[in-house]
PDB file of N, CA and C in Angstrom:
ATOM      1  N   UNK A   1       0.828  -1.184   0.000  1.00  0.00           N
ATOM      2  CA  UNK A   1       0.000   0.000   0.000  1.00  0.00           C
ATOM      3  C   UNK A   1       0.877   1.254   0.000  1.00  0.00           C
ATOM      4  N   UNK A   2       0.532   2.498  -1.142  1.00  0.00           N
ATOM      5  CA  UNK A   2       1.221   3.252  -1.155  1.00  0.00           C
ATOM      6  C   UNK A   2       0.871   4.481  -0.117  1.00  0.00           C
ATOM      7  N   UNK A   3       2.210   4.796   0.872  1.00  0.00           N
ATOM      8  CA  UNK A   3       1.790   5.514   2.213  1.00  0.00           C
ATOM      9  C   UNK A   3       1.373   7.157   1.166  1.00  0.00           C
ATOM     10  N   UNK A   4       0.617   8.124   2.202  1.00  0.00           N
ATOM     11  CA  UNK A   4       0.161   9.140   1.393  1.00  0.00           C
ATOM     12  C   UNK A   4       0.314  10.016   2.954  1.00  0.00           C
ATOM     13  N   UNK A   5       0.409  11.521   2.176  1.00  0.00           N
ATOM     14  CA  UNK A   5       0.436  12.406   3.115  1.00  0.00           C
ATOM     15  C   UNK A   5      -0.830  13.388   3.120  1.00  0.00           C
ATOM     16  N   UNK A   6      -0.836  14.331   3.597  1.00  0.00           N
ATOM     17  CA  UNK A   6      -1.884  15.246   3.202  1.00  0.00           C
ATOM     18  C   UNK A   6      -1.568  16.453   3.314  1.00  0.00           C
ATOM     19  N   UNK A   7      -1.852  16.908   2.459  1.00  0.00           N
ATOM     20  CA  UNK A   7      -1.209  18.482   1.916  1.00  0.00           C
ATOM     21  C   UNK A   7      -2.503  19.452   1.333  1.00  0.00           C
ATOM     22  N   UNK A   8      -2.331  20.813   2.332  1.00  0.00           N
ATOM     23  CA  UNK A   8      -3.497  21.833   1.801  1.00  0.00           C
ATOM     24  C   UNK A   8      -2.920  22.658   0.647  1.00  0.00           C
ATOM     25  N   UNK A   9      -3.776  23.237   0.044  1.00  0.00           N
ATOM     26  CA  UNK A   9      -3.451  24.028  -1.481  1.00  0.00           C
ATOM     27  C   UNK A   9      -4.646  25.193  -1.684  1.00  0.00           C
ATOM     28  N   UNK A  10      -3.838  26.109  -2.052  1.00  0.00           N
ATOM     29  CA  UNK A  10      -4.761  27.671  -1.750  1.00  0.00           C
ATOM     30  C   UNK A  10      -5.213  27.919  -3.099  1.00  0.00           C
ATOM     31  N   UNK A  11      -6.139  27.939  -3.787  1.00  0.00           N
ATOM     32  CA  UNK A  11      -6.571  28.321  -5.084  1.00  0.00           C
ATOM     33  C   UNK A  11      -7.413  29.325  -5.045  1.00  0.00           C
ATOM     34  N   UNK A  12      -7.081  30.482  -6.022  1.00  0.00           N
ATOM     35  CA  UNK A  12      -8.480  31.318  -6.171  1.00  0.00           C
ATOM     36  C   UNK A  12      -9.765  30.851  -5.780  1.00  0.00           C
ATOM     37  N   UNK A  13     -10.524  32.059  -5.509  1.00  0.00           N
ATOM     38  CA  UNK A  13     -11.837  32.043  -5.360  1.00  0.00           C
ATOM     39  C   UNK A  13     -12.777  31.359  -6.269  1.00  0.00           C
ATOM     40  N   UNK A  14     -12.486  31.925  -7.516  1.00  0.00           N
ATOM     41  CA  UNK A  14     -13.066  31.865  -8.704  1.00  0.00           C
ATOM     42  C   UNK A  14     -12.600  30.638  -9.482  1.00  0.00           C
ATOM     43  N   UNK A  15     -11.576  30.445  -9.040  1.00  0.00           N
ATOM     44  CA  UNK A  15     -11.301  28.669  -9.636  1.00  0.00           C
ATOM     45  C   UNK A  15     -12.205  27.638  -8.839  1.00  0.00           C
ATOM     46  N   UNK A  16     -12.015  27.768  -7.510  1.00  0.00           N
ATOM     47  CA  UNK A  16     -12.700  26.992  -6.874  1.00  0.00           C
ATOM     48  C   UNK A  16     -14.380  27.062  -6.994  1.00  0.00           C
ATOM     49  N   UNK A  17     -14.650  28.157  -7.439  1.00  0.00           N
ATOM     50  CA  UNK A  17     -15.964  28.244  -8.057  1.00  0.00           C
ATOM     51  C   UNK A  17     -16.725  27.416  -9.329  1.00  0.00           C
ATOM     52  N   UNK A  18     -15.443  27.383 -10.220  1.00  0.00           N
ATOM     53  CA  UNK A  18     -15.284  26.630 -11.570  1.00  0.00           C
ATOM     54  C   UNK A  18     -14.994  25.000 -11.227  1.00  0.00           C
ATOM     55  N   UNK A  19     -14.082  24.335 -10.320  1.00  0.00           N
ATOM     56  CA  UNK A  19     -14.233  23.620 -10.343  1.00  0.00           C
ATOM     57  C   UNK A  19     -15.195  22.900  -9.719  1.00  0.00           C
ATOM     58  N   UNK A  20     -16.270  23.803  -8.734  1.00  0.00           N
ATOM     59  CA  UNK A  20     -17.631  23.218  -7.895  1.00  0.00           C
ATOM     60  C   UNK A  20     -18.469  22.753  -9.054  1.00  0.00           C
ATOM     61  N   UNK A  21     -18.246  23.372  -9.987  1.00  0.00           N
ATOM     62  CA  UNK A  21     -19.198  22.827 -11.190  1.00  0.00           C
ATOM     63  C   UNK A  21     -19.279  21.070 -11.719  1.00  0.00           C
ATOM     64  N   UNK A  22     -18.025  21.122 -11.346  1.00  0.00           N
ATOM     65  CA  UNK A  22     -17.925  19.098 -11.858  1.00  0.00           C
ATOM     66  C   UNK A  22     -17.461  18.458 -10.344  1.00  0.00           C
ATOM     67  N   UNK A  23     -18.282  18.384  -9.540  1.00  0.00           N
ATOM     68  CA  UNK A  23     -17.919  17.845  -8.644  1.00  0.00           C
ATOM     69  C   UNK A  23     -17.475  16.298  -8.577  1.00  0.00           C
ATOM     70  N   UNK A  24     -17.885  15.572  -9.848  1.00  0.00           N
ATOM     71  CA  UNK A  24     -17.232  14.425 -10.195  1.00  0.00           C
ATOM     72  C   UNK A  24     -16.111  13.979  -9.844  1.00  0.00           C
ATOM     73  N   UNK A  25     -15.108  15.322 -10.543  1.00  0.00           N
ATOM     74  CA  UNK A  25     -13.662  15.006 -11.021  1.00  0.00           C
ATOM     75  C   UNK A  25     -13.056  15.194  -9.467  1.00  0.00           C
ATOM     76  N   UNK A  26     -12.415  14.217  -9.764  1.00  0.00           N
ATOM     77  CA  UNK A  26     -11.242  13.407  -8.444  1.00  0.00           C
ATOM     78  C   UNK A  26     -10.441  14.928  -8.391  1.00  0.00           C
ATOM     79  N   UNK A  27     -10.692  16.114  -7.856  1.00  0.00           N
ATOM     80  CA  UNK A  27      -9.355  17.498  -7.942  1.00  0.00           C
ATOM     81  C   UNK A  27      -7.928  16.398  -6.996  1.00  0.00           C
ATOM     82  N   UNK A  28      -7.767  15.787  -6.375  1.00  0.00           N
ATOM     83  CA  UNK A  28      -7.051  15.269  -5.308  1.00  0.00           C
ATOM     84  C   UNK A  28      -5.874  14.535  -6.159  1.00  0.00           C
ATOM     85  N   UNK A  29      -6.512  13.896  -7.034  1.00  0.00           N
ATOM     86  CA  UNK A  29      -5.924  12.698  -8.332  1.00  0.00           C
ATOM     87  C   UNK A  29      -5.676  13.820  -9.668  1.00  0.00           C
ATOM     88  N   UNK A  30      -6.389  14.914  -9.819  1.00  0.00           N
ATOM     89  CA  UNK A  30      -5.298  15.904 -10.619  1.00  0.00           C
ATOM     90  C   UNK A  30      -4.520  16.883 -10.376  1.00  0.00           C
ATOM     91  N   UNK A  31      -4.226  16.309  -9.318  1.00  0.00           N
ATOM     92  CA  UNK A  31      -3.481  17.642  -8.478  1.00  0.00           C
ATOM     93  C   UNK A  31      -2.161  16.569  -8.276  1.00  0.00           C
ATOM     94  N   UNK A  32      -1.942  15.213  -8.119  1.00  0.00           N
ATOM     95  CA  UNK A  32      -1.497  14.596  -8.000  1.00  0.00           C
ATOM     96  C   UNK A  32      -0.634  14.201  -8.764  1.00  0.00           C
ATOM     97  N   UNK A  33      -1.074  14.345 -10.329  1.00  0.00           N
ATOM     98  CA  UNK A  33      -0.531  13.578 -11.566  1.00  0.00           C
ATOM     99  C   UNK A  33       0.130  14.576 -11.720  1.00  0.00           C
ATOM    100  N   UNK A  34      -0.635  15.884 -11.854  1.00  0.00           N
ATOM    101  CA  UNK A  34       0.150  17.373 -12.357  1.00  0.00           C
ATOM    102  C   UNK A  34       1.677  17.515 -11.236  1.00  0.00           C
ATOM    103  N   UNK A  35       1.662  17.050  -9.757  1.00  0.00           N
ATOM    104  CA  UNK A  35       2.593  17.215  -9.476  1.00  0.00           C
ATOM    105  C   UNK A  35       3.576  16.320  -9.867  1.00  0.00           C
ATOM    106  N   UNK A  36       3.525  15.057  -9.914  1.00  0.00           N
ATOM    107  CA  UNK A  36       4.501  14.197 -10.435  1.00  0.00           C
ATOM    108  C   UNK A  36       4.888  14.425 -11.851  1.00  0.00           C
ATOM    109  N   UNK A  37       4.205  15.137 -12.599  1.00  0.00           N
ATOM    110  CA  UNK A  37       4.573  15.259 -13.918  1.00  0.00           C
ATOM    111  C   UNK A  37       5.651  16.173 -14.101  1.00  0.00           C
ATOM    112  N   UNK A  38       5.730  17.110 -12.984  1.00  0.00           N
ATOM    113  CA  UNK A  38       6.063  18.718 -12.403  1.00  0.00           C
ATOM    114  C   UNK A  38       7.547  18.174 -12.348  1.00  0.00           C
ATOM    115  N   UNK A  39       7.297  17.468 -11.607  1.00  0.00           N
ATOM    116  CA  UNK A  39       8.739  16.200 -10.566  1.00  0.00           C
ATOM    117  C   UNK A  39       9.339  15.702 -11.711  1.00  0.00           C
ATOM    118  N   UNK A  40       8.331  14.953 -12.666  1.00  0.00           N
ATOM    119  CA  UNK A  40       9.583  14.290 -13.390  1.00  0.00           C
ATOM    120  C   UNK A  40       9.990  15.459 -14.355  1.00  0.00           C
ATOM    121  N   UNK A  41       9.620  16.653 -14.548  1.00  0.00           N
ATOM    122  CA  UNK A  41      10.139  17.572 -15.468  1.00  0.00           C
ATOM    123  C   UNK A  41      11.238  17.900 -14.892  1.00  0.00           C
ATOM    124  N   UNK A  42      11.394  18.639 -14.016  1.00  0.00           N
ATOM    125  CA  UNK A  42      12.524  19.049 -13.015  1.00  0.00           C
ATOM    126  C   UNK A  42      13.321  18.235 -12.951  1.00  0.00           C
ATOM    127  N   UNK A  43      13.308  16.737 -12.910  1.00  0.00           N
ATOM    128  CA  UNK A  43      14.300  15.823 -12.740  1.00  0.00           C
ATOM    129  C   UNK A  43      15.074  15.503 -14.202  1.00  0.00           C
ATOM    130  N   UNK A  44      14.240  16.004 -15.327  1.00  0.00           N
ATOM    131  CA  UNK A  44      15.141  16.247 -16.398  1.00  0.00           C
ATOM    132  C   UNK A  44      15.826  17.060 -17.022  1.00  0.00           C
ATOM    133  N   UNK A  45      15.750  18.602 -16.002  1.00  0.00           N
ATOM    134  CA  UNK A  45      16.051  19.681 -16.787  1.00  0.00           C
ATOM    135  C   UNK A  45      17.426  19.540 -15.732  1.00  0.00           C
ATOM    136  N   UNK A  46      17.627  18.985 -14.328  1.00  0.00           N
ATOM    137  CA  UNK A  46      18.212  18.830 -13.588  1.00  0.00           C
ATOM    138  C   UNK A  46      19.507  17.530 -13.973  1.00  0.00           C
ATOM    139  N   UNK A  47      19.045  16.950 -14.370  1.00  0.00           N
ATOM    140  CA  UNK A  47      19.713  16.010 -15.284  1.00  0.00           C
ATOM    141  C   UNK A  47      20.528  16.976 -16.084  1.00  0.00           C
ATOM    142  N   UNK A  48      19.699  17.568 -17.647  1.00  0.00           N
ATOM    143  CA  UNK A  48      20.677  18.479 -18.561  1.00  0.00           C
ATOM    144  C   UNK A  48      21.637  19.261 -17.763  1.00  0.00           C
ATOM    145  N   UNK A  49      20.903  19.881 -16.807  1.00  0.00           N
ATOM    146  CA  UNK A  49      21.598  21.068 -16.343  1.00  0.00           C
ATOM    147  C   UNK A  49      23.305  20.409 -16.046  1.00  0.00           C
ATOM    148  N   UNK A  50      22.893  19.100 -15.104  1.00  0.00           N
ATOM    149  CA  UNK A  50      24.642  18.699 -14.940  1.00  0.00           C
ATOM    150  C   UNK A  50      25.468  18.401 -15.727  1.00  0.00           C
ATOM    151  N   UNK A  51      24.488  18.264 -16.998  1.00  0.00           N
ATOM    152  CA  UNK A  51      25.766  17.517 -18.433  1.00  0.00           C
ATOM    153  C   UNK A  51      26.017  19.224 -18.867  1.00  0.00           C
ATOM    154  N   UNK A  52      25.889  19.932 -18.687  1.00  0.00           N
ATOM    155  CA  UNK A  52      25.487  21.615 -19.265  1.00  0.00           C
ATOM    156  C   UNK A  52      26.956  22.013 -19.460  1.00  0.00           C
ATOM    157  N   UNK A  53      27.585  22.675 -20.075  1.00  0.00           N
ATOM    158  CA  UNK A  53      28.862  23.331 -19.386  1.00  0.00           C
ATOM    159  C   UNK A  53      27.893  25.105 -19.863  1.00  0.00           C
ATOM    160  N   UNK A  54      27.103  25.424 -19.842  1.00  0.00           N
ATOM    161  CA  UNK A  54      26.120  26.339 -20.188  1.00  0.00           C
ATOM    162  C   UNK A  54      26.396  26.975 -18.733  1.00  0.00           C
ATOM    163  N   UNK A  55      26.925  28.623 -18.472  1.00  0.00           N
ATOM    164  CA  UNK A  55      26.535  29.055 -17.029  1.00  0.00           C
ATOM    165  C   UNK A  55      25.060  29.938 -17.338  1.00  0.00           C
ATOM    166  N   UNK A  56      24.529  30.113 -15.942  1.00  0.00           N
ATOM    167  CA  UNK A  56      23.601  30.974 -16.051  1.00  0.00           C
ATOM    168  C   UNK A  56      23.033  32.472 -16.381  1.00  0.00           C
ATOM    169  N   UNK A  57      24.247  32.892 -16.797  1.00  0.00           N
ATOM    170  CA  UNK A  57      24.124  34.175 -17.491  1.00  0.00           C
ATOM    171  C   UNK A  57      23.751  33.441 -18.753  1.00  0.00           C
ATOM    172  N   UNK A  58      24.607  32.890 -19.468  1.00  0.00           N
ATOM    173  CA  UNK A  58      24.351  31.976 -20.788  1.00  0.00           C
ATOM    174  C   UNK A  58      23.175  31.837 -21.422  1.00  0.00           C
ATOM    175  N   UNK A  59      22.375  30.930 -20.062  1.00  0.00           N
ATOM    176  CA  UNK A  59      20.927  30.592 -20.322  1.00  0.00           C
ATOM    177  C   UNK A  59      20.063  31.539 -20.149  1.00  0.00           C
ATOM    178  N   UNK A  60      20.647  32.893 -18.884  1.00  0.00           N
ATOM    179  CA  UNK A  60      19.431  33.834 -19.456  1.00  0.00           C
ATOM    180  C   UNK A  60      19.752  34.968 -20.641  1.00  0.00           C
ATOM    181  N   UNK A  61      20.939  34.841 -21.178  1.00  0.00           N
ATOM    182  CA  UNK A  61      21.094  35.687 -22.548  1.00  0.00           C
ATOM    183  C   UNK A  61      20.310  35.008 -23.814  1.00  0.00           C
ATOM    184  N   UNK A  62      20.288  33.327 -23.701  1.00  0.00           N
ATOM    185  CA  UNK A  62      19.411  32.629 -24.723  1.00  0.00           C
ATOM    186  C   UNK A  62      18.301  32.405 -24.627  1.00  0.00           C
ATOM    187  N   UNK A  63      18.098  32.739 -23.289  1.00  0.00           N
ATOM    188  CA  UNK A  63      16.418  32.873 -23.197  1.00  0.00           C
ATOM    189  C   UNK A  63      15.835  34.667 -23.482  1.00  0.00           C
ATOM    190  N   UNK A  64      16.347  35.600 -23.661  1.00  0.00           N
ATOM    191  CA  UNK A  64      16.180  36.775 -23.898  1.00  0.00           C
ATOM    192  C   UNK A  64      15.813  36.505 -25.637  1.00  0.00           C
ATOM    193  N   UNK A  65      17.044  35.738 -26.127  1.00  0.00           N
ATOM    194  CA  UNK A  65      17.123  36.309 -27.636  1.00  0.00           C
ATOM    195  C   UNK A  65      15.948  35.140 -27.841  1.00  0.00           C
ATOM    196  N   UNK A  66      15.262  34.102 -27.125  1.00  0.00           N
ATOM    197  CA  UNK A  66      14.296  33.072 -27.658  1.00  0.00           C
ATOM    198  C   UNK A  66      13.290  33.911 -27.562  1.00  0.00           C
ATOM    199  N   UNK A  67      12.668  34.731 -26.241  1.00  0.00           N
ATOM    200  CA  UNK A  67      11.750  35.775 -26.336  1.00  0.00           C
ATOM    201  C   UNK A  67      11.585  36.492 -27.081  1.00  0.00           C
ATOM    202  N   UNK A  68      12.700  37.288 -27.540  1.00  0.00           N
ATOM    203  CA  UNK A  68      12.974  38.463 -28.579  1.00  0.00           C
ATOM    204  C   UNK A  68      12.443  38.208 -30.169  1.00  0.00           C
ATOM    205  N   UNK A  69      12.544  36.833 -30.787  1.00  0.00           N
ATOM    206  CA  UNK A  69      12.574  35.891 -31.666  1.00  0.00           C
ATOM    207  C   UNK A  69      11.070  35.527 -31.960  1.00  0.00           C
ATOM    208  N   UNK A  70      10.443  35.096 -30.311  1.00  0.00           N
ATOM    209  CA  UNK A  70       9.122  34.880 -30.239  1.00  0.00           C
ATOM    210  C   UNK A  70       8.338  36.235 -30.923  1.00  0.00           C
ATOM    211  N   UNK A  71       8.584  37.098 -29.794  1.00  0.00           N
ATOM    212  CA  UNK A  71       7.949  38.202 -29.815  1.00  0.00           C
ATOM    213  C   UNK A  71       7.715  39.018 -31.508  1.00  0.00           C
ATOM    214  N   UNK A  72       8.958  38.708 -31.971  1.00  0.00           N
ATOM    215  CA  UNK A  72       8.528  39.378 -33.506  1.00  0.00           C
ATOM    216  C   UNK A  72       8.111  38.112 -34.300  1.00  0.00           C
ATOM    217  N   UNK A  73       8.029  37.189 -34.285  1.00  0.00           N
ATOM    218  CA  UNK A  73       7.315  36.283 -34.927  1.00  0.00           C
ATOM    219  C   UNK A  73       5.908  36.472 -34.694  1.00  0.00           C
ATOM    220  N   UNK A  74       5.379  36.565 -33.448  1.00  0.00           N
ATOM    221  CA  UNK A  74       3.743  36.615 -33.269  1.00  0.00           C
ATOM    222  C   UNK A  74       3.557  37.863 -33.649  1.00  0.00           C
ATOM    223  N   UNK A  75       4.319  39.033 -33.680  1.00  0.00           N
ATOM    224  CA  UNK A  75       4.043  40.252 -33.671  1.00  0.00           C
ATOM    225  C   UNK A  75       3.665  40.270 -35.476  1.00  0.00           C
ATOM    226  N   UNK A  76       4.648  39.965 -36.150  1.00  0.00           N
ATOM    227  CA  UNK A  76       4.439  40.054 -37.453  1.00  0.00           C
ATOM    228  C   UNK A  76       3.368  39.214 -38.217  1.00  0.00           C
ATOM    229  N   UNK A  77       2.731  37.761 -37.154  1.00  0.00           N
ATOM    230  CA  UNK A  77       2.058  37.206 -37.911  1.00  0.00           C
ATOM    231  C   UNK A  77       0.650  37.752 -37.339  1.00  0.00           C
ATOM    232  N   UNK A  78       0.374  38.610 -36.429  1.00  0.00           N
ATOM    233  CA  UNK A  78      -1.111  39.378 -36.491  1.00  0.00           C
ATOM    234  C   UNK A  78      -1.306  40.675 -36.973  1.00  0.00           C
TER     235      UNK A  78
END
């Protein structure tokens, strides 16, 4: 049996309003998956990061020019 903890979580007003609507859906079991999914993301960017020889100025100068790149692409296509 898998042991479990219990953990509170603060959501808007207005979400929690939206999700009263489907009272069906398990929120407990998607709150669950979304975190492990969260987990295994992090555990791969954490992974790259150690093979990286990339410092962090690096990654935020290439994340500037990926924005920069974005930004006139959407800009020019509306």
């Amino acid at each position: 049996m898998i042991s479990m903890v219990n953990m509170t979580l603060a959501v808007p007003k207005e979400l929690k309003k939206e999700m009263d609507e489907y009272p069906w859906v398990n929120w407990s079991e998607i709150a669950r998956i979304a975190f492990k999914n969260r987990v295994k993301e992090l555990r791969i960017l954490d992974e790259f990061r150690s093979d990286s020889e990339m410092t962090e100025e690096d990654a935020i100068e290439l994340g500037r020019k990926v924005n920069k790149n974005l930004y006139k692409r959407y800009k020019e296509s509306s």
